[in-house]
N, C-alpha and C. Protein backbone atom coordinates (compact mmCIF):
# COMPACT_ATOMS: atom_id res chain seq x y z
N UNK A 1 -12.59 -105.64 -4.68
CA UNK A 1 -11.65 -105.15 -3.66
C UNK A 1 -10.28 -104.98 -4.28
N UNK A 2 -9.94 -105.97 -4.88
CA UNK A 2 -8.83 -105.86 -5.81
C UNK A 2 -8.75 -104.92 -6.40
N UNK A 3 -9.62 -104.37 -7.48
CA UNK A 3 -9.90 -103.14 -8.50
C UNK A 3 -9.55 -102.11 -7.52
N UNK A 4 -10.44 -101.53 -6.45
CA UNK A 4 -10.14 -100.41 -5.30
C UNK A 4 -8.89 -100.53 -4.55
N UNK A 5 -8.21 -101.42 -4.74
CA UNK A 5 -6.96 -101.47 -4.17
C UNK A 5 -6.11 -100.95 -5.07
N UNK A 6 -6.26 -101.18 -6.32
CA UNK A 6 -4.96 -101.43 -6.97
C UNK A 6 -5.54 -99.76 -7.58
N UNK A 7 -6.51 -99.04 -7.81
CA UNK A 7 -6.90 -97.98 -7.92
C UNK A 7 -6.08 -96.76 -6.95
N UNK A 8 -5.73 -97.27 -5.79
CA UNK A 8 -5.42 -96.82 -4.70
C UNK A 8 -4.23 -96.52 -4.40
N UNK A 9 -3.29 -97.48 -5.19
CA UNK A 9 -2.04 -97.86 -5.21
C UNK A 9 -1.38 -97.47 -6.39
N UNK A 10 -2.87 -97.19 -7.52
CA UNK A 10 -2.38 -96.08 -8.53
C UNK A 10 -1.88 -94.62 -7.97
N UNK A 11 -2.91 -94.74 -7.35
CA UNK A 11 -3.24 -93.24 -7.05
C UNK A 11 -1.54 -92.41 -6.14
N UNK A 12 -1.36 -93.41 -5.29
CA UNK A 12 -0.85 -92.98 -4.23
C UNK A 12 1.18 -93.34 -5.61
N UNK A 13 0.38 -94.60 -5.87
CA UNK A 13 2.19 -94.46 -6.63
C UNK A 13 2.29 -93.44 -8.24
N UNK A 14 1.33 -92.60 -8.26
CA UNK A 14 1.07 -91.13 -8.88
C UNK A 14 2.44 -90.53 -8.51
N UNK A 15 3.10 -89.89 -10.03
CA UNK A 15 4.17 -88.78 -9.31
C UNK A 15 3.79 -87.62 -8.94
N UNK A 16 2.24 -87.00 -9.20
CA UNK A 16 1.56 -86.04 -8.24
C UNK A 16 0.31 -86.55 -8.26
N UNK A 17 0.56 -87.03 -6.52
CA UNK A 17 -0.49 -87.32 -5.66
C UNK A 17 -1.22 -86.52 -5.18
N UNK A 18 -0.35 -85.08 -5.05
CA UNK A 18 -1.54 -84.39 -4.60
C UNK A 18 -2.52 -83.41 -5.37
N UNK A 19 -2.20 -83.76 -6.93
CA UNK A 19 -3.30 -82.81 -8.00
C UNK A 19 -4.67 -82.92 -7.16
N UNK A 20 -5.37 -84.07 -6.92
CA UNK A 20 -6.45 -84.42 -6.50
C UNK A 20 -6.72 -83.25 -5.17
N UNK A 21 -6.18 -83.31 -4.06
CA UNK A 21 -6.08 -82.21 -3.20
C UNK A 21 -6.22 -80.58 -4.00
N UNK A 22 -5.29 -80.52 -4.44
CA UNK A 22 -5.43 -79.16 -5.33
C UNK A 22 -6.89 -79.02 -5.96
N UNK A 23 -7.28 -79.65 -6.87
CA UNK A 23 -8.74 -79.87 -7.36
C UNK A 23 -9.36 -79.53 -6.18
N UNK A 24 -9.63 -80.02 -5.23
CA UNK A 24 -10.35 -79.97 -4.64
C UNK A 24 -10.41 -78.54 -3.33
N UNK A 25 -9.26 -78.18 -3.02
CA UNK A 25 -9.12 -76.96 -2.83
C UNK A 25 -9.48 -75.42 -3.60
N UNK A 26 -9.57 -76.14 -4.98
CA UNK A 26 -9.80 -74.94 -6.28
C UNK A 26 -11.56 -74.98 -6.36
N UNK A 27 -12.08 -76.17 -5.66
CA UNK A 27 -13.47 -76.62 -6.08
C UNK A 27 -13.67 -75.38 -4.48
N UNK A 28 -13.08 -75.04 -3.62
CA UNK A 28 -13.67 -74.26 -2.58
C UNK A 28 -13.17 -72.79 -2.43
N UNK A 29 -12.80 -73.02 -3.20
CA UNK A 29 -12.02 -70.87 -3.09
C UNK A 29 -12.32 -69.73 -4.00
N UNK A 30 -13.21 -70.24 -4.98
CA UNK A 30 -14.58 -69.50 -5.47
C UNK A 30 -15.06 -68.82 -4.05
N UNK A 31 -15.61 -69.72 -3.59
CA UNK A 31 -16.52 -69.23 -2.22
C UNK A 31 -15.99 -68.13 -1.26
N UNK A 32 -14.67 -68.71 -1.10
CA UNK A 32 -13.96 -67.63 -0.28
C UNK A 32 -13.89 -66.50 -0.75
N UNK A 33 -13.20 -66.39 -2.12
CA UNK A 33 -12.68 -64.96 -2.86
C UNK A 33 -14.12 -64.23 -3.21
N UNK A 34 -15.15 -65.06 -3.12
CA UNK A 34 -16.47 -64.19 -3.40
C UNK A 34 -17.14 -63.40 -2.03
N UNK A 35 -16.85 -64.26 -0.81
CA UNK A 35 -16.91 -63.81 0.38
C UNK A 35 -16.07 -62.28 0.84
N UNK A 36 -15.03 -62.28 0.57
CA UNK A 36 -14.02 -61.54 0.34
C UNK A 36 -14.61 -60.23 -0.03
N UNK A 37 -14.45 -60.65 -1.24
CA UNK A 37 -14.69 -59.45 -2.45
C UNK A 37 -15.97 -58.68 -2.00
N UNK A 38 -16.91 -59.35 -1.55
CA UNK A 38 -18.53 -58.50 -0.84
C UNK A 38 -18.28 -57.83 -0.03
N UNK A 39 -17.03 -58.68 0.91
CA UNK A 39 -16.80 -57.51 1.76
C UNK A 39 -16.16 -56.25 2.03
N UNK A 40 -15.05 -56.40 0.67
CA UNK A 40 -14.33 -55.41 0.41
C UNK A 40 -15.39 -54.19 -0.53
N UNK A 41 -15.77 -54.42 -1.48
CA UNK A 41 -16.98 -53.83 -2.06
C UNK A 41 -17.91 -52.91 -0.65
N UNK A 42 -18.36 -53.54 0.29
CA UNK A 42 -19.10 -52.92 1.76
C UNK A 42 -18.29 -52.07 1.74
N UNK A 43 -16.87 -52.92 2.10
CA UNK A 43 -15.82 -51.16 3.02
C UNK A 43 -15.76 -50.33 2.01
N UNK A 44 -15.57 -50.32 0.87
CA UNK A 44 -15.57 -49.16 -0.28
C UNK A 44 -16.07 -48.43 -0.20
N UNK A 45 -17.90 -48.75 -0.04
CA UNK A 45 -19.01 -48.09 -0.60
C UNK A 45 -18.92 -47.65 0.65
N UNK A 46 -18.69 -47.99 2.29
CA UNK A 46 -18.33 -46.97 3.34
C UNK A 46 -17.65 -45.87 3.23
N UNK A 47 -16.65 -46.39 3.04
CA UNK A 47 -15.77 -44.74 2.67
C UNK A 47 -15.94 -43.92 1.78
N UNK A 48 -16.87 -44.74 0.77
CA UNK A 48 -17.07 -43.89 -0.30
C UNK A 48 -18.20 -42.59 0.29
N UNK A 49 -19.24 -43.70 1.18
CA UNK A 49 -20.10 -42.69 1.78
C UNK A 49 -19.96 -41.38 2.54
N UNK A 50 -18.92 -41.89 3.28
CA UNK A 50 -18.20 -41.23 4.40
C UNK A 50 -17.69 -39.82 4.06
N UNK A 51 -16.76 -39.99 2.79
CA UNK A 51 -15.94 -38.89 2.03
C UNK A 51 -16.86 -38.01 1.58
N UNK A 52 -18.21 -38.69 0.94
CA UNK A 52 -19.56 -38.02 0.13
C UNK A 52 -20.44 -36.70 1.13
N UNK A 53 -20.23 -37.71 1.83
CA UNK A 53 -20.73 -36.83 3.12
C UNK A 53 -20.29 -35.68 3.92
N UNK A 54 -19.10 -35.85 4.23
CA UNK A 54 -18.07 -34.48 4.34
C UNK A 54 -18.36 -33.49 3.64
N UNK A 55 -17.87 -33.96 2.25
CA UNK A 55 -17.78 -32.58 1.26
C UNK A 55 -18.83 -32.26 1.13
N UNK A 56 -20.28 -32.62 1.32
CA UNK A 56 -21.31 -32.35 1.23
C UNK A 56 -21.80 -31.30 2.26
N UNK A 57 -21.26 -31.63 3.43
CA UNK A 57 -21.94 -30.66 4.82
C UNK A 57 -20.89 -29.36 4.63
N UNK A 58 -19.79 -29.45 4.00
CA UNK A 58 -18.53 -28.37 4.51
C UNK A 58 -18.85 -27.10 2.95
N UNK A 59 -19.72 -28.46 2.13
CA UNK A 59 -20.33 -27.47 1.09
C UNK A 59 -21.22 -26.11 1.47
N UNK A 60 -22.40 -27.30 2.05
CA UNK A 60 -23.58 -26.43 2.62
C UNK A 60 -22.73 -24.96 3.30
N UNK A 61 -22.19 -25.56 4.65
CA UNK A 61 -22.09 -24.42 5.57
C UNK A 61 -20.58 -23.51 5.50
N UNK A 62 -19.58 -23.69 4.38
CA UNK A 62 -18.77 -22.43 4.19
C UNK A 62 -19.74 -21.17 3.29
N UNK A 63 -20.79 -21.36 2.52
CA UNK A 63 -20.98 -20.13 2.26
C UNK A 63 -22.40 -19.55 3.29
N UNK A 64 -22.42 -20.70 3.92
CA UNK A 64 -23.20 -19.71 5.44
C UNK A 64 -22.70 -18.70 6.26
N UNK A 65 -21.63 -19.26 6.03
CA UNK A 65 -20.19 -18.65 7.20
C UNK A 65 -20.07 -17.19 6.29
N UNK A 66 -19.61 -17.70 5.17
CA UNK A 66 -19.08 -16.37 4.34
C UNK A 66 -20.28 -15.32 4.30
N UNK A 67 -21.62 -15.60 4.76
CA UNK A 67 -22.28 -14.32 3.94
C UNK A 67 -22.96 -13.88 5.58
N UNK A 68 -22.28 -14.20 6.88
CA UNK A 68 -22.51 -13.88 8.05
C UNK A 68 -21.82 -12.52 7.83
N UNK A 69 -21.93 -12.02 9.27
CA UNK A 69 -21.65 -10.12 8.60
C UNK A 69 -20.13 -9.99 9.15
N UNK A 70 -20.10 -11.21 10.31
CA UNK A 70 -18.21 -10.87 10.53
C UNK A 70 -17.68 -11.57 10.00
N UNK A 71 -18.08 -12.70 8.45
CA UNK A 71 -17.16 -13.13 7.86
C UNK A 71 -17.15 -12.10 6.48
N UNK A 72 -17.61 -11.30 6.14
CA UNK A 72 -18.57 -10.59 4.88
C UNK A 72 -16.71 -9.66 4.53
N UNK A 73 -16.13 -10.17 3.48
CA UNK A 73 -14.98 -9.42 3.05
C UNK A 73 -15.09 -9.52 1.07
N UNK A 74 -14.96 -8.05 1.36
CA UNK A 74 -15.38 -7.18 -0.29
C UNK A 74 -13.86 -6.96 -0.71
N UNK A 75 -13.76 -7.22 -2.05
CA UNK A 75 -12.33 -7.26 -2.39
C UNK A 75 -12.19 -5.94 -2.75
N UNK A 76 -10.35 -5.57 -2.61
CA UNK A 76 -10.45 -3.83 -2.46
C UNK A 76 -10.65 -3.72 -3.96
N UNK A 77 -10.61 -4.30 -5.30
CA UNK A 77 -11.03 -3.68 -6.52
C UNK A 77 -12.20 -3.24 -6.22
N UNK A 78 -13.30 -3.85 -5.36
CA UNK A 78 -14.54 -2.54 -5.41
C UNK A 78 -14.63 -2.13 -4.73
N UNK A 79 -13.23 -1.79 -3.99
CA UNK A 79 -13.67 -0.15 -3.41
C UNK A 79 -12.64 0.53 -3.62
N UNK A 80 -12.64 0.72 -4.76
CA UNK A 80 -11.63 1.54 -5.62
C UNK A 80 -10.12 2.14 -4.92
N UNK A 81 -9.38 2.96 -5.35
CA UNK A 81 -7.86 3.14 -4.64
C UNK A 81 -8.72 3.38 -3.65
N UNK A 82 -7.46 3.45 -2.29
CA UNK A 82 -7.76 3.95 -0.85
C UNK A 82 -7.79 5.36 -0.88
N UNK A 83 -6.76 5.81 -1.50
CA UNK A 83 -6.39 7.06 -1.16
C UNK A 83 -6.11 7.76 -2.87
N UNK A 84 -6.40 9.46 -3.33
CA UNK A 84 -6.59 9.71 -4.59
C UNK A 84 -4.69 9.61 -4.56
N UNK A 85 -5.00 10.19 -6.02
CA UNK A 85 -2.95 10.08 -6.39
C UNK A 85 -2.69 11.45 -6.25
N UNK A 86 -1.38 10.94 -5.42
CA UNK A 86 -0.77 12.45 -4.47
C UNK A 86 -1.01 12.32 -2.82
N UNK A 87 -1.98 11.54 -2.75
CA UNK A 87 -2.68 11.35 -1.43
C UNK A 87 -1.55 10.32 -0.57
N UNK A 88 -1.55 10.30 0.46
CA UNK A 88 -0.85 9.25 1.47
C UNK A 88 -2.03 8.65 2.27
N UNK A 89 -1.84 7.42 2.34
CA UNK A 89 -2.55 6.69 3.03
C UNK A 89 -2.29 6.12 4.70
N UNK A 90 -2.56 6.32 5.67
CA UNK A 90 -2.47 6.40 6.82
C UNK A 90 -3.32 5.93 8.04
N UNK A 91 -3.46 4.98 8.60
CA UNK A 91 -4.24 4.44 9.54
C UNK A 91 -5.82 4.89 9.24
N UNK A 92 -6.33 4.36 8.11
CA UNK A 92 -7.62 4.66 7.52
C UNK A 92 -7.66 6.28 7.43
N UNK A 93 -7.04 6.77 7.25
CA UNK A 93 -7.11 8.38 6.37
C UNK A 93 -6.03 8.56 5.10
N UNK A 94 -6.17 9.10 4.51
CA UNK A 94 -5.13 9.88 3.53
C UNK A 94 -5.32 11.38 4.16
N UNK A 95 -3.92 11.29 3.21
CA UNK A 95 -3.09 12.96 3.58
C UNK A 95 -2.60 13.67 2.38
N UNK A 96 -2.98 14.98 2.42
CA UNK A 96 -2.29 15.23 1.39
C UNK A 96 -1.41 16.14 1.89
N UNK A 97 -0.25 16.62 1.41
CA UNK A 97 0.64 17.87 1.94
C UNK A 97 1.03 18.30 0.68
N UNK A 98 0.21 20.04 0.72
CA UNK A 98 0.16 21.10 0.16
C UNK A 98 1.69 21.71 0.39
N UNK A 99 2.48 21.69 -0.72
CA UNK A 99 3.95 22.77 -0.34
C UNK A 99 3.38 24.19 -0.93
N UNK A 100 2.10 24.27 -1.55
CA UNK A 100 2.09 25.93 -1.78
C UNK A 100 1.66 26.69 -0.23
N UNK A 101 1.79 27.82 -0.43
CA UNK A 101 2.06 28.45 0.74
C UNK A 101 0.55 29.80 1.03
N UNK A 102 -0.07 29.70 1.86
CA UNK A 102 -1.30 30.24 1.88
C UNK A 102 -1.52 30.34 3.58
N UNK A 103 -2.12 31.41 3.64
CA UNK A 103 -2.60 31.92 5.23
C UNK A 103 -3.23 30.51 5.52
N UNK A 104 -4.24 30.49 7.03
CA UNK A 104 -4.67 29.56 7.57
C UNK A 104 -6.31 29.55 6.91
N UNK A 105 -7.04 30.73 6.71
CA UNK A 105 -8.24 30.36 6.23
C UNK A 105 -7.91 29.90 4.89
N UNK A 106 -7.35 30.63 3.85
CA UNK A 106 -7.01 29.84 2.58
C UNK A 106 -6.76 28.90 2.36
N UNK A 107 -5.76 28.16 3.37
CA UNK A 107 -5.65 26.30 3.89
C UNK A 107 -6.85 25.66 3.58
N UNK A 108 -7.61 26.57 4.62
CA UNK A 108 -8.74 25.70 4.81
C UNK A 108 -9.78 25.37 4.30
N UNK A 109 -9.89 26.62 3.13
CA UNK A 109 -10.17 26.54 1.88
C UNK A 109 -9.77 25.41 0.56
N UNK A 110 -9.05 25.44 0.68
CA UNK A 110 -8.37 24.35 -0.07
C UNK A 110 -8.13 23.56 0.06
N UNK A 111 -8.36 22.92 1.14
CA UNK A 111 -8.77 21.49 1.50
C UNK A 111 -9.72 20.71 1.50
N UNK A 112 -11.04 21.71 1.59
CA UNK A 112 -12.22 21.56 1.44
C UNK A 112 -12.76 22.14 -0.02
N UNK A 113 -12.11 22.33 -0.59
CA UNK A 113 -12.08 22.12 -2.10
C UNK A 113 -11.68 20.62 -2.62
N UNK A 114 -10.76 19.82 -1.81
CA UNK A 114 -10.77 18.28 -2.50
C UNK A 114 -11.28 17.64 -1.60
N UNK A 115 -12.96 18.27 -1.22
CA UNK A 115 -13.23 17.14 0.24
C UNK A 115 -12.54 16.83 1.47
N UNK A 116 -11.92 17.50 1.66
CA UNK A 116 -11.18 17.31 3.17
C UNK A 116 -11.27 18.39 4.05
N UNK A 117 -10.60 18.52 4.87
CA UNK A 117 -10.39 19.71 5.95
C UNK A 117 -8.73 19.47 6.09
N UNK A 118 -8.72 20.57 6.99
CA UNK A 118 -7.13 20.26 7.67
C UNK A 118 -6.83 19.83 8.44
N UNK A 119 -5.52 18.98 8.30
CA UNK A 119 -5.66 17.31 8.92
C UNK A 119 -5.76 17.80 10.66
N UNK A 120 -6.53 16.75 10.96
CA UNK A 120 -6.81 16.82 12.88
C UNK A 120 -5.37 15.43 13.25
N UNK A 121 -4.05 16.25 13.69
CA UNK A 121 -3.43 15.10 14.00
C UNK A 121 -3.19 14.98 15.22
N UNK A 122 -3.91 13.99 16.05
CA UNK A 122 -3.35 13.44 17.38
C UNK A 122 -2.00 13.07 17.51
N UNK A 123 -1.83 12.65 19.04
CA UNK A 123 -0.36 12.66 19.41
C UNK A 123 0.57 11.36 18.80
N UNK A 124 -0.55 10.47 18.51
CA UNK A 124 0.28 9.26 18.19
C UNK A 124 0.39 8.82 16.39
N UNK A 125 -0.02 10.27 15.56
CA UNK A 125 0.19 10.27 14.10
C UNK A 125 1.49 11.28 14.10
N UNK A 126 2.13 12.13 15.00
CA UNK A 126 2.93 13.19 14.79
C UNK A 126 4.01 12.73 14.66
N UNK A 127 4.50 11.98 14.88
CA UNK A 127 5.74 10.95 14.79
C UNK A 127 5.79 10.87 12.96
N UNK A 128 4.70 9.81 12.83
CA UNK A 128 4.41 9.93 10.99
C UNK A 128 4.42 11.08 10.65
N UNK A 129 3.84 11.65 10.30
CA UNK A 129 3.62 12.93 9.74
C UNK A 129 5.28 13.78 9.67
N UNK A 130 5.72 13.82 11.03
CA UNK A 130 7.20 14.61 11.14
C UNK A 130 7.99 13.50 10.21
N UNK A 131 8.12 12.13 9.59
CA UNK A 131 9.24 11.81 8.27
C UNK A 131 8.17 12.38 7.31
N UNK A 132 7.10 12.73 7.02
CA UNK A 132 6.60 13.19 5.58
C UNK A 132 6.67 14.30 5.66
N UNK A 133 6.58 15.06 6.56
CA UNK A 133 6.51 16.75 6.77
C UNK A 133 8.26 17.14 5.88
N UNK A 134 9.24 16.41 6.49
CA UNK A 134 10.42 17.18 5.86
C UNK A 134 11.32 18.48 6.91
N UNK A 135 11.49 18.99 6.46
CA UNK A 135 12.07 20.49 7.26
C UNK A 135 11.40 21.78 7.48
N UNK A 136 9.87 21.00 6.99
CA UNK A 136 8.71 22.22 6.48
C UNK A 136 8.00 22.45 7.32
N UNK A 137 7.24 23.39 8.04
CA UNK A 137 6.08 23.80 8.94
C UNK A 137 4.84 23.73 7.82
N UNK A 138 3.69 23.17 8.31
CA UNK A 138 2.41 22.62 8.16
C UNK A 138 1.09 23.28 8.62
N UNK A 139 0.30 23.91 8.21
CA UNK A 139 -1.13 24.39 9.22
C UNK A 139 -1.59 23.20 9.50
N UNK A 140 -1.87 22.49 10.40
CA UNK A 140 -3.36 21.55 10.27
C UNK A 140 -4.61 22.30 11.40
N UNK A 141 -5.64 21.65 11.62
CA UNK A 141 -6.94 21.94 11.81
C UNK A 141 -7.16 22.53 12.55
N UNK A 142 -6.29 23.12 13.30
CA UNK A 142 -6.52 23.26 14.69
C UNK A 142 -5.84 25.26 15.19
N UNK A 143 -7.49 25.73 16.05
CA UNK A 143 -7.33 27.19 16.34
C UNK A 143 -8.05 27.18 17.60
N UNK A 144 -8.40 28.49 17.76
CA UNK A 144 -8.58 29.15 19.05
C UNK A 144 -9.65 30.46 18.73
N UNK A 145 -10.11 30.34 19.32
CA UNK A 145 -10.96 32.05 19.70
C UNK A 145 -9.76 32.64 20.87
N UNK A 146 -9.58 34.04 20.73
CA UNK A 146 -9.07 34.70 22.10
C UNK A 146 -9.07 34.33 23.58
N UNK A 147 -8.95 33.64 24.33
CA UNK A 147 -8.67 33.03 25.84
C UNK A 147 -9.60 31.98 25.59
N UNK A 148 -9.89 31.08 24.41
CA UNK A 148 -10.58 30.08 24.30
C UNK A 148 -9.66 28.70 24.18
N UNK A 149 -10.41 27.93 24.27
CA UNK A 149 -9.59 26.75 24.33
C UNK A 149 -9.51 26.29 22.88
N UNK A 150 -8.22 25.45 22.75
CA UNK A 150 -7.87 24.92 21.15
C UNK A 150 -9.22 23.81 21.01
N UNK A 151 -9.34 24.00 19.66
CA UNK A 151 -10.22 22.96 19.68
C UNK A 151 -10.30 22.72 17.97
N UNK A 152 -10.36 21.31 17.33
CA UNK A 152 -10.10 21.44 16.33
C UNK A 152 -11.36 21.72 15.29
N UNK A 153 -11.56 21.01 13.86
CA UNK A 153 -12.18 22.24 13.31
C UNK A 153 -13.40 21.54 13.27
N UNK A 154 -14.09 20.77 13.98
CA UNK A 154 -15.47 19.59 13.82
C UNK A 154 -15.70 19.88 15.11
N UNK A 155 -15.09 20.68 16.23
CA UNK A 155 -15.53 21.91 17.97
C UNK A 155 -15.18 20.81 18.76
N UNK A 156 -14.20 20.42 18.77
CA UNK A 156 -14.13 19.03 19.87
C UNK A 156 -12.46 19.88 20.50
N UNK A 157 -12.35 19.58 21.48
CA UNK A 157 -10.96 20.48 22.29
C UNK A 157 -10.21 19.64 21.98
N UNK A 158 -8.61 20.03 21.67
CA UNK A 158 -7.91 19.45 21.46
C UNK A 158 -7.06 18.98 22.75
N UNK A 159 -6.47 17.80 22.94
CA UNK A 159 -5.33 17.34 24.26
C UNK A 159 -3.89 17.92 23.94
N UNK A 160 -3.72 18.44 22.52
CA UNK A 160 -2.01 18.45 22.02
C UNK A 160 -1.31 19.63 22.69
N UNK A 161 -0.85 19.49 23.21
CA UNK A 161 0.20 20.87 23.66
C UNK A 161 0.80 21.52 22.89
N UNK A 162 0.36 22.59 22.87
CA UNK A 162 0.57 23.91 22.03
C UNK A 162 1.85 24.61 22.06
N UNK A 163 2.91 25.06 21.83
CA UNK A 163 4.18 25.45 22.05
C UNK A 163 3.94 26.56 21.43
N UNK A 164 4.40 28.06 22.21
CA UNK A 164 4.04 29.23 21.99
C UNK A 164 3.28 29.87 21.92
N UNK A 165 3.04 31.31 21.81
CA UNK A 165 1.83 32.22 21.95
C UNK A 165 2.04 33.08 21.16
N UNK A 166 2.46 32.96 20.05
CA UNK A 166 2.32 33.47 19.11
C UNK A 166 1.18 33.93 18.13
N UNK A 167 0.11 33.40 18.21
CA UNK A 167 -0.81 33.61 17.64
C UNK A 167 -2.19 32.77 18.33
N UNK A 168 -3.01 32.33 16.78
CA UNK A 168 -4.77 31.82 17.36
C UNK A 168 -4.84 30.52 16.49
N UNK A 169 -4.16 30.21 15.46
CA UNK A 169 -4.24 29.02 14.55
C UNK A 169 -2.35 28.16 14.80
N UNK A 170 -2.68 27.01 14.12
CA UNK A 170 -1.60 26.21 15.18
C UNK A 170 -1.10 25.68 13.92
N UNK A 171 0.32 25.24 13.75
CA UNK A 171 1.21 25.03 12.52
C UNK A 171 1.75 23.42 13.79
N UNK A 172 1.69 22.47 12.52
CA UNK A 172 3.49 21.79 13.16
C UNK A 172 4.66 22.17 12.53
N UNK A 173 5.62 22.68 13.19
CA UNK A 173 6.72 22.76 13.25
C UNK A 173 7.67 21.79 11.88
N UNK A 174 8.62 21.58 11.72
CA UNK A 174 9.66 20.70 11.24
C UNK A 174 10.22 19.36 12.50
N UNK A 175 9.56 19.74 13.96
CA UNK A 175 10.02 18.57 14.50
C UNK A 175 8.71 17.76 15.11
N UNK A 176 7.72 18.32 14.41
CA UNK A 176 6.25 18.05 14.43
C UNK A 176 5.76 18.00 16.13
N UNK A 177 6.23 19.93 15.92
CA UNK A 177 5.98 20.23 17.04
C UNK A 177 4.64 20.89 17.05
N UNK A 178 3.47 21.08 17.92
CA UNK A 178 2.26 21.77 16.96
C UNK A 178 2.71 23.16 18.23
N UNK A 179 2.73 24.36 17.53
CA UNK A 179 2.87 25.55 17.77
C UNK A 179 1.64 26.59 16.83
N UNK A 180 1.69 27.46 18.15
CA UNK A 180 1.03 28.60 17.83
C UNK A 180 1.88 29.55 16.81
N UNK A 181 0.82 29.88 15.61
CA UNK A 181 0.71 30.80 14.80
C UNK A 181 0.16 32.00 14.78
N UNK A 182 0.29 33.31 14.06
CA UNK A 182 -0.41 34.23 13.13
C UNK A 182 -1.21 33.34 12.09
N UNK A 183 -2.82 33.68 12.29
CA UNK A 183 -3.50 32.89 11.06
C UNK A 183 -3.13 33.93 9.67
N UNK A 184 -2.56 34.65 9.73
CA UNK A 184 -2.01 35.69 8.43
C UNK A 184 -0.49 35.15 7.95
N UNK A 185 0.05 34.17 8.77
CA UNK A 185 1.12 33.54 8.13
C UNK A 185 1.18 32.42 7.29
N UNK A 186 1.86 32.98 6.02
CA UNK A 186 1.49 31.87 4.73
C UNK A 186 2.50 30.56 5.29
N UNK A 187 1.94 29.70 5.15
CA UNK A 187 2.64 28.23 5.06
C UNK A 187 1.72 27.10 4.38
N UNK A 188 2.96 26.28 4.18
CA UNK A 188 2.28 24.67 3.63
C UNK A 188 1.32 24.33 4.35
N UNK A 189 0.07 23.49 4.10
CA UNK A 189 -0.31 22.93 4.98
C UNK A 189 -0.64 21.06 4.75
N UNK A 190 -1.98 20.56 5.51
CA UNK A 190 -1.83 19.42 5.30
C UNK A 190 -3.25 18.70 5.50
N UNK A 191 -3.87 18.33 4.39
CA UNK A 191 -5.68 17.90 3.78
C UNK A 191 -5.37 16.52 4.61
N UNK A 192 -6.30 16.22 5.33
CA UNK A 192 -7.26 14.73 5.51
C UNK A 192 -7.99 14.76 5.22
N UNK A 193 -8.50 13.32 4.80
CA UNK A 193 -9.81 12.55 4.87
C UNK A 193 -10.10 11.51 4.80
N UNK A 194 -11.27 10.74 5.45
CA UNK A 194 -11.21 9.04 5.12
C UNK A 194 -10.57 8.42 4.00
N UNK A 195 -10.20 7.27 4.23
CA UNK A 195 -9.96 6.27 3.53
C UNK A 195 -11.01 5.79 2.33
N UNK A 196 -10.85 5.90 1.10
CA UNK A 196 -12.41 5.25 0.56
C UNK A 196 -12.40 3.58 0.98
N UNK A 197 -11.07 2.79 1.47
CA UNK A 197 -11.37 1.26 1.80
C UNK A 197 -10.27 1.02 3.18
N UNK A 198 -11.46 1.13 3.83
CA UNK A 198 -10.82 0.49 4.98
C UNK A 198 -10.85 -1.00 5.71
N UNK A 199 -10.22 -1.29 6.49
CA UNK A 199 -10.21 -2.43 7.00
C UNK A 199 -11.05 -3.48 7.20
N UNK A 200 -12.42 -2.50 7.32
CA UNK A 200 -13.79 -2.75 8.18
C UNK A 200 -14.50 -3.12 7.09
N UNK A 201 -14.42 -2.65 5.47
CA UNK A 201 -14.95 -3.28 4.44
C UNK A 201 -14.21 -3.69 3.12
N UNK A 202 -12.82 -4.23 3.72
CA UNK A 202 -12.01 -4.46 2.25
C UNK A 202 -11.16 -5.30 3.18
N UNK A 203 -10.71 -6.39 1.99
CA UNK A 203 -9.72 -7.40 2.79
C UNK A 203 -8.12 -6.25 2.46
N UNK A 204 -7.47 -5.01 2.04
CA UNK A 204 -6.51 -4.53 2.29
C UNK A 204 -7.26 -3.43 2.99
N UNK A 205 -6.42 -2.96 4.13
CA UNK A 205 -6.20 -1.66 4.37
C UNK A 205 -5.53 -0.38 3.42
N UNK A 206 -5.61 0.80 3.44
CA UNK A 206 -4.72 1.95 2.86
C UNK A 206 -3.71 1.83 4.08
């Protein structure tokens, strides 16, 4: 009893009494930090899954998307310029404007010499056309038979109001006014034709 006393009285008149505590706290926190660590390792390999998984499904289904027919966009290098050089490009047509000077069938000749006809311009291109036109009068597509109705050159009637009676084939003006001509009067005129890349199969428009 003596021995365990005076063991006791070592212990406690120790200038660190509490190493023993410490020891014995160090003898249990293995356990913990291993507890720990398993579980942090779990949440990892969760998120790790999680992230794996995403990029995996968004893999699969963007080139599903892309090769659907309203996502389907062809870059304009293959579909070569819009419009040839010299040409103007214009709400999916090019234009060309001829300053040599030639009756109305000869126009029309020569337009359909670079694949085109003479341009069919509705009411809401005449605006355009009058800053490219200049101070110049223009043939485009558009005639008449004798007490027939205008109609342009693919037989469809035209809506444009005609200014004058001057003739059977139709000029715009300089204020891109469309007026009646003499088809025997030489003037400039003015070639359309599609776009080779339009909207509908090229990510640029002409």
């Amino acid at each position: 009893m003596e021995a365990g006393s005076k063991s006791e009285e070592e212990h406690l008149d120790s200038p660190y009494p509490h190493v023993d505590l410490e020891q014995r706290e160090a003898s249990a926190s293995p356990k913990i930090w291993k507890y720990l660590s398993i579980k942090d390792i779990l949440i990892g390999i969760l998120v790790f899954l999680v992230i794996a998984l995403t990029i995996t499904i968004i893999a699969v289904t963007a080139p599903r998307e892309a090769k659907q027919p309203g996502h389907q966009l062809v870059p304009s290098a293959l579909c070569g310029l819009p419009c040839p050089h010299h040409w103007i490009g214009y709400a999916g047509k090019c234009y060309h404007f001829s300053k040599q000077k030639r009756n109305w069938n000869s126009s029309r000749s020569y337009c359909e010499s670079h694949n085109a006809s003479l341009a069919r311009i509705e009411s809401e291109e005449q605006e355009y056309v009058k800053r490219l036109a200049g101070n110049h009068d223009f043939w485009i597509g558009l005639r008449r038979d004798p007490g027939q109705p205008w109609k342009w050159l693919n037989g469809e009637n035209s809506t444009l109001r005609i200014a004058g009676k001057g003739g059977e084939c139709v000029h715009l003006d300089n204020e891109a006014i469309a007026a009646a001509s003499g088809c025997h009067t030489e003037l400039p005129c003015i070639c359309s034709k599609p776009s080779a890349c339009t909207s509908s199969n090229c990510l640029s428009a002409s």
